[in-house]
C-alpha atoms as a PDB file:
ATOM      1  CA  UNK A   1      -5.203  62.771 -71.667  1.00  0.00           C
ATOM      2  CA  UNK A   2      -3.599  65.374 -73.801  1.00  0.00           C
ATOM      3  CA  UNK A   3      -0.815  63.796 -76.174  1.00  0.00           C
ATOM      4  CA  UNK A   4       2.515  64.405 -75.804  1.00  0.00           C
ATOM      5  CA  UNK A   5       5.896  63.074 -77.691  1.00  0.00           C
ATOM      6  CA  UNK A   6       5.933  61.127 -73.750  1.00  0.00           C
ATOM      7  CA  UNK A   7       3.015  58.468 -74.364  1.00  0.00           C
ATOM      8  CA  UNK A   8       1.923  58.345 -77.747  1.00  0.00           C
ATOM      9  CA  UNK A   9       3.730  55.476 -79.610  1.00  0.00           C
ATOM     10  CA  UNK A  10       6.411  56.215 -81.894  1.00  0.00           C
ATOM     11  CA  UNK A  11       4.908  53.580 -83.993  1.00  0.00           C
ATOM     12  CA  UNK A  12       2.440  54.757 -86.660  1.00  0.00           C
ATOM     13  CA  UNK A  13      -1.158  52.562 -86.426  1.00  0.00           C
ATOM     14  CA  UNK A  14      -0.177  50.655 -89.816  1.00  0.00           C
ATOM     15  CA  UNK A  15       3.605  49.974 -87.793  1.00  0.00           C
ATOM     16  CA  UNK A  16       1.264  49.099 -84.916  1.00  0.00           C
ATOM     17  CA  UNK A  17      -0.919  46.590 -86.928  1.00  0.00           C
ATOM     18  CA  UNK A  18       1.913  44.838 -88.722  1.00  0.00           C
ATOM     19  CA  UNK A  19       3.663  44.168 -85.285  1.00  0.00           C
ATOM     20  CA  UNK A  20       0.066  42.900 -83.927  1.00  0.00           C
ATOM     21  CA  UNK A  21      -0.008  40.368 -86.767  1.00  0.00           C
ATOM     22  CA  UNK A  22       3.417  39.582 -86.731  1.00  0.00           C
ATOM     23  CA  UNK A  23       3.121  38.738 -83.227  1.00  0.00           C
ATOM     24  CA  UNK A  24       0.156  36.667 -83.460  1.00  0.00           C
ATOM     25  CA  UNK A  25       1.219  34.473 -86.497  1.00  0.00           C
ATOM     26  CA  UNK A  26       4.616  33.775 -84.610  1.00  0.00           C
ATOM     27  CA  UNK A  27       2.785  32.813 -81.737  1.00  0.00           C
ATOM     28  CA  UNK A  28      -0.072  30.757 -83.174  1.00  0.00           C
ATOM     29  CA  UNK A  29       2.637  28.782 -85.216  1.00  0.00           C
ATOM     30  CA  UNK A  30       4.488  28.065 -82.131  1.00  0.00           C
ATOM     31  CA  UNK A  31       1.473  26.977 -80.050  1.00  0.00           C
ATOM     32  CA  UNK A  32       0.412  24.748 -83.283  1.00  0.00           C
ATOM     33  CA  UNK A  33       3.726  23.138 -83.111  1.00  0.00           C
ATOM     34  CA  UNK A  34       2.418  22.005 -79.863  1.00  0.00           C
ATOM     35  CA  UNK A  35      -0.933  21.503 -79.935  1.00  0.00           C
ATOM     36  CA  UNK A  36      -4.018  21.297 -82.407  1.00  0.00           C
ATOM     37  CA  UNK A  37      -5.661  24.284 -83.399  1.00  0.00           C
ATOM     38  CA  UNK A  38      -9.047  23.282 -81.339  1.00  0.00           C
ATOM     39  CA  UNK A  39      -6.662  22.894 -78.697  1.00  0.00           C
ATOM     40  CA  UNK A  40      -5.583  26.677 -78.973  1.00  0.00           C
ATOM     41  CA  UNK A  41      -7.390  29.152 -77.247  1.00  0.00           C
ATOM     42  CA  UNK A  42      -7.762  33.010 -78.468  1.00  0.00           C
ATOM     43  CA  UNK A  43      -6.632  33.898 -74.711  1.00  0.00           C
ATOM     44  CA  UNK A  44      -3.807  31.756 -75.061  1.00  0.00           C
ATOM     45  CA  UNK A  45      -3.010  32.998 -77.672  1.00  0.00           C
ATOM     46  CA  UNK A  46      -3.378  36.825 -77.380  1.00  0.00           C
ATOM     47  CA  UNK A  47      -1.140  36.089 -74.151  1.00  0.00           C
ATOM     48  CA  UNK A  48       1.304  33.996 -76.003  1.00  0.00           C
ATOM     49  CA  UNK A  49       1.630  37.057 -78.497  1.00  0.00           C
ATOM     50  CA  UNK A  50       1.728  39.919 -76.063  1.00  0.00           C
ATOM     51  CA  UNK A  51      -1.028  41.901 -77.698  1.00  0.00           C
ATOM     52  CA  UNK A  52      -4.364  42.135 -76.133  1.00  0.00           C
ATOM     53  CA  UNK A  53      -7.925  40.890 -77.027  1.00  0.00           C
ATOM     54  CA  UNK A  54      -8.880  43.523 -79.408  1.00  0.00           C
ATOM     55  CA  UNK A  55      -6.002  43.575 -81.646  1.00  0.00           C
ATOM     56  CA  UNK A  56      -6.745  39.857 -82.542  1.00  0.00           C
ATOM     57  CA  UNK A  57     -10.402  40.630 -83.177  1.00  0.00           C
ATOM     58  CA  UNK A  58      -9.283  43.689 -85.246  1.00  0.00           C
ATOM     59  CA  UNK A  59      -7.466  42.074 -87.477  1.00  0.00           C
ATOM     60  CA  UNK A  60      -9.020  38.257 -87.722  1.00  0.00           C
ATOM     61  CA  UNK A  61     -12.372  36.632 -87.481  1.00  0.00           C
ATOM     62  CA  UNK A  62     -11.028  33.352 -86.765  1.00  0.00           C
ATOM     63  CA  UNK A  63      -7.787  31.863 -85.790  1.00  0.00           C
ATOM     64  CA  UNK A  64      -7.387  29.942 -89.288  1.00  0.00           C
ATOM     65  CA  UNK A  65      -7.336  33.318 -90.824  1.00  0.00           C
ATOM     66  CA  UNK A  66      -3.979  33.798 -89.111  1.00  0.00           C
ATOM     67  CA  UNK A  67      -2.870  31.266 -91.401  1.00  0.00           C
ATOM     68  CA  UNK A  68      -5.119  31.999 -94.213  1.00  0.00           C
ATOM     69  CA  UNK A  69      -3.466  35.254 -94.054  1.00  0.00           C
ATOM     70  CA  UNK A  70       0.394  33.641 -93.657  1.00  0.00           C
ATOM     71  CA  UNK A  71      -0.428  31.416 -96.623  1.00  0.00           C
ATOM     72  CA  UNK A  72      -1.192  34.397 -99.291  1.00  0.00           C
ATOM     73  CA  UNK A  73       1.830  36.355 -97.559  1.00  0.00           C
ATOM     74  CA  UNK A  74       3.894  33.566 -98.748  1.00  0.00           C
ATOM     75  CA  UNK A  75       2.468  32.876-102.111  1.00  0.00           C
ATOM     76  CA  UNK A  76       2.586  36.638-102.893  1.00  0.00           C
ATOM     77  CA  UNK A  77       6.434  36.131-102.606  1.00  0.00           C
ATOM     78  CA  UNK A  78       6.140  33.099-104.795  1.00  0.00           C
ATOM     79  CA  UNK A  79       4.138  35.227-107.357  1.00  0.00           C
ATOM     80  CA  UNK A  80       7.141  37.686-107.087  1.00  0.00           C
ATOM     81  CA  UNK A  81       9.601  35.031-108.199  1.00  0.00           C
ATOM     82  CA  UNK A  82       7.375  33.547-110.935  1.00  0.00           C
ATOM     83  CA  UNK A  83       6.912  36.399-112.785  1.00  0.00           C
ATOM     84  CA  UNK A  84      10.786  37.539-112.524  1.00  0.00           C
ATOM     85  CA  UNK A  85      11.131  34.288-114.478  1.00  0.00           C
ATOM     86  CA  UNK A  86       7.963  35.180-116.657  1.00  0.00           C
ATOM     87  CA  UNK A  87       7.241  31.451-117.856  1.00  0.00           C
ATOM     88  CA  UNK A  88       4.254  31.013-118.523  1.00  0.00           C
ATOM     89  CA  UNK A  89       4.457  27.247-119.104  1.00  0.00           C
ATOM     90  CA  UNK A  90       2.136  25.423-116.166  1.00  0.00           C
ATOM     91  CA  UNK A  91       4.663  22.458-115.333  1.00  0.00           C
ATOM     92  CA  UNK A  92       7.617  25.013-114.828  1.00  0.00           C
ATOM     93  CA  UNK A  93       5.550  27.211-112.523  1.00  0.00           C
ATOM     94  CA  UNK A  94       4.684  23.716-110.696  1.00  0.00           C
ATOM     95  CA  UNK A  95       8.494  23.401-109.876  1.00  0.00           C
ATOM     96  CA  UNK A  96       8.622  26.261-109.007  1.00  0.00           C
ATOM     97  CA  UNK A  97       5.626  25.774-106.752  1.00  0.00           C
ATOM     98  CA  UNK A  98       7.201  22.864-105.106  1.00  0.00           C
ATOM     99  CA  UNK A  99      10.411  24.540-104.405  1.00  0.00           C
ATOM    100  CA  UNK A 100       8.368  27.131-102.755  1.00  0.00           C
ATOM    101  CA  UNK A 101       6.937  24.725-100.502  1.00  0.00           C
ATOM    102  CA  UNK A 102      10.365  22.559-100.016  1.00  0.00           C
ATOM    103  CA  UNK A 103      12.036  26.172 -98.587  1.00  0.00           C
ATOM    104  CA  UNK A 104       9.004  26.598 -96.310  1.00  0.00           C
ATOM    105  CA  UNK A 105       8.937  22.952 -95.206  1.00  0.00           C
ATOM    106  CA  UNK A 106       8.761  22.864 -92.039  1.00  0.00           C
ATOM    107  CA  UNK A 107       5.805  25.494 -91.914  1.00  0.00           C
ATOM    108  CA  UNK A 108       4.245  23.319 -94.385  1.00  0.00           C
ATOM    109  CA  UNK A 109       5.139  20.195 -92.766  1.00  0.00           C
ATOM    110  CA  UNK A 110       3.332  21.722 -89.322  1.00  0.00           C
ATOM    111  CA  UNK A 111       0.000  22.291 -91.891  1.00  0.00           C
ATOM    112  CA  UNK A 112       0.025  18.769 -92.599  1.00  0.00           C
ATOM    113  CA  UNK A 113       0.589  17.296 -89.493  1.00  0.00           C
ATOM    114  CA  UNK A 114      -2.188  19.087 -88.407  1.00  0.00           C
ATOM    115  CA  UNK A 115      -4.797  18.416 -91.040  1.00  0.00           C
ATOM    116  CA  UNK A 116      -4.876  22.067 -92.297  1.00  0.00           C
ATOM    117  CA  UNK A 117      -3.437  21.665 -95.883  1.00  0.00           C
ATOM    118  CA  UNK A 118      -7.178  22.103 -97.343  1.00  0.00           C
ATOM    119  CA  UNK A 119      -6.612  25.893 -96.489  1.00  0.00           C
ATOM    120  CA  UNK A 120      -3.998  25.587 -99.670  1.00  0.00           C
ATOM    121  CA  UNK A 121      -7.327  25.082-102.102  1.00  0.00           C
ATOM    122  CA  UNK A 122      -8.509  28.384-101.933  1.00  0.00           C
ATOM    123  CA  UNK A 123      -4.878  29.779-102.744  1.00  0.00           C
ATOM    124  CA  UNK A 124      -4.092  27.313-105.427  1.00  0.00           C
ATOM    125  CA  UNK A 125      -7.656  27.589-107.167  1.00  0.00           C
ATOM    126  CA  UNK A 126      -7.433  31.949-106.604  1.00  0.00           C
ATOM    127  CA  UNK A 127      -4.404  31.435-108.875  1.00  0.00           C
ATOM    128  CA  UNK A 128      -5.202  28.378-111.684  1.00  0.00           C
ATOM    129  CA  UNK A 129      -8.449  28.290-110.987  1.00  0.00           C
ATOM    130  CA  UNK A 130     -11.366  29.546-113.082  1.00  0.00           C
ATOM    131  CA  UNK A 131     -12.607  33.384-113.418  1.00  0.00           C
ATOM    132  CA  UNK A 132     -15.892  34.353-113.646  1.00  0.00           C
ATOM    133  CA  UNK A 133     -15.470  35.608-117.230  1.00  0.00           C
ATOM    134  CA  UNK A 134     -13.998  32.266-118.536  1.00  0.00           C
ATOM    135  CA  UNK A 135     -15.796  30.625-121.016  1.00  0.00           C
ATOM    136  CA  UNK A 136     -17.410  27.466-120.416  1.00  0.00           C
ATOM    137  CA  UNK A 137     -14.730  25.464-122.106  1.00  0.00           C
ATOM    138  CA  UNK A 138     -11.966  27.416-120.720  1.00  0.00           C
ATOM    139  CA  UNK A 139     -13.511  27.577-116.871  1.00  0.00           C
ATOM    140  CA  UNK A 140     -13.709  23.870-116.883  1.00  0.00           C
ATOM    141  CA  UNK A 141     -10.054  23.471-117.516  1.00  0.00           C
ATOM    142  CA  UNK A 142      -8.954  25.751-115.296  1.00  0.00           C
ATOM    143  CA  UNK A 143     -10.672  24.016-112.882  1.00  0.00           C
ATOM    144  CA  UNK A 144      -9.586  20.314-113.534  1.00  0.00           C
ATOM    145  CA  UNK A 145      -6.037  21.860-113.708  1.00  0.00           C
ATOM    146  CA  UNK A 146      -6.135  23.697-110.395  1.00  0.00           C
ATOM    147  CA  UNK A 147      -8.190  20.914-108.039  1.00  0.00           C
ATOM    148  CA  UNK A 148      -5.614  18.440-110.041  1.00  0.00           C
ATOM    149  CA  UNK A 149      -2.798  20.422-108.794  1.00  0.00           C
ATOM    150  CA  UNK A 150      -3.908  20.548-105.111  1.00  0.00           C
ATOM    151  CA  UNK A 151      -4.616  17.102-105.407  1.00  0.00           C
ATOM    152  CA  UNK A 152      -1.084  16.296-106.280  1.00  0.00           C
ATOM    153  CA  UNK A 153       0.129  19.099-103.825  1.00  0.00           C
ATOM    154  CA  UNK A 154      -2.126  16.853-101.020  1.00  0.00           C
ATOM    155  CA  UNK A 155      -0.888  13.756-101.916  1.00  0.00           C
ATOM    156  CA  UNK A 156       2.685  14.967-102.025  1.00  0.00           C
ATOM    157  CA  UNK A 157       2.619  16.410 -98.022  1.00  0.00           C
ATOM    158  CA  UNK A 158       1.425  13.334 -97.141  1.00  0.00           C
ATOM    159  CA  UNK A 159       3.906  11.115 -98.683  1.00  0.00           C
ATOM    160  CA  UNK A 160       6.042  12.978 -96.690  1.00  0.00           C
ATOM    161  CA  UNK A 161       7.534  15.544 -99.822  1.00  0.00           C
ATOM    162  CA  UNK A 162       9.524  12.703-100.912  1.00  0.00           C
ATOM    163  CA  UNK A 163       9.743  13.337-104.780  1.00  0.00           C
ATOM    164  CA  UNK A 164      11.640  16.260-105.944  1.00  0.00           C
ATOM    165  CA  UNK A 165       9.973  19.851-107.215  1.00  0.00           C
ATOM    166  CA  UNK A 166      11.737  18.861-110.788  1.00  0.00           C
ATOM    167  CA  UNK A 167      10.277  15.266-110.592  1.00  0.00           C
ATOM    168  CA  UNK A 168       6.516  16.527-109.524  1.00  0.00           C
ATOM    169  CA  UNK A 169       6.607  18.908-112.643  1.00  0.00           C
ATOM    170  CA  UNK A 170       7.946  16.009-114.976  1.00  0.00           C
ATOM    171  CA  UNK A 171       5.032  13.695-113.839  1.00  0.00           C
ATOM    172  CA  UNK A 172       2.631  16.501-113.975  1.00  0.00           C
ATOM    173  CA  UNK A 173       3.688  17.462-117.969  1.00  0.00           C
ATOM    174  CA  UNK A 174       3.653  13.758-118.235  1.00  0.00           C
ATOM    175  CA  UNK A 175      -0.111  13.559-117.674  1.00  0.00           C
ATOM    176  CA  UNK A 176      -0.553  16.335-120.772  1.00  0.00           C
ATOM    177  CA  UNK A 177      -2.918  17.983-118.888  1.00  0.00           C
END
């Protein structure tokens, strides 16, 4: 079929893409509000999110990549207000942290009801944790720090995010790590 302003989209492919992906995130969190993510199917899903088949398997391997995905799109935006604040000092960017999860709370609240918080680790630990050209020394810290700091992060969903962002940063400069 020859192309014609009539029936080709308006929409450029990378428009196109970002509205599959939108699409699909908004609809897997709403079906994981409901059910577990076993419980999900990719046809349910693909029908839930009005996109078809393909545009799922285009874009994701596996349906926790949807959140693995939603997870860095919402830490980049963290990133983005940590360094407008530029300190560099670890227990400030843990409040900071926290707050970032107490404004997304119910998203976050929905990972831990679920059992999916471990997909936090390899966010937390791609930002504190250690770089292949650390130093022994240095790599080591780095990576008590950052499997400290999900710890703390894990421990904090499931008491329920009780404690305050400025209280988990004072306990967490309290330990001197």
């Amino acid at each position: 079929m020859r192309q014609t302003e009539e029936n080709v989209s308006p929409m450029s492919n990378e428009g196109r893409n970002a509205y599959v992906i939108k699409h699909l995130t908004e609809a897997f969190l709403s079906l994981l509000a409901k059910k577990t993510i076993e419980d999900i199917s990719i046809s349910e899903l693909v029908e839930t999110a009005g996109v078809g088949r393909a545009s799922f398997y285009r874009n994701y391997e596996r349906k926790e990549d949807i959140l693995k995905a939603y997870l860095n799109s919402l830490f980049r935006e963290w990133i983005i207000e940590q360094e407008k604040q530029g300190s560099s000092k670890l227990s400030e960017q843990i409040r900071t942290m926290i707050s970032h999860f107490e404004k997304h709370r119910s998203f976050y609240q929905l990972l831990n009801k679920r059992g999916l918080t471990y997909l936090l680790k390899d966010v937390i630990i791609d930002i504190y944790g250690p770089k292949p050209e650390y130093e022994m020394a240095q790599a080591y810290a780095t990576a008590f720090v950052s499997y400290t700091l999900y710890g703390w992060i894990d421990v904090w969903f499931q008491r329920g995010m009780i404690e305050t962002a400025d209280e988990i940063a004072e306990m967490f400069q309290a330990q001197k790590l």
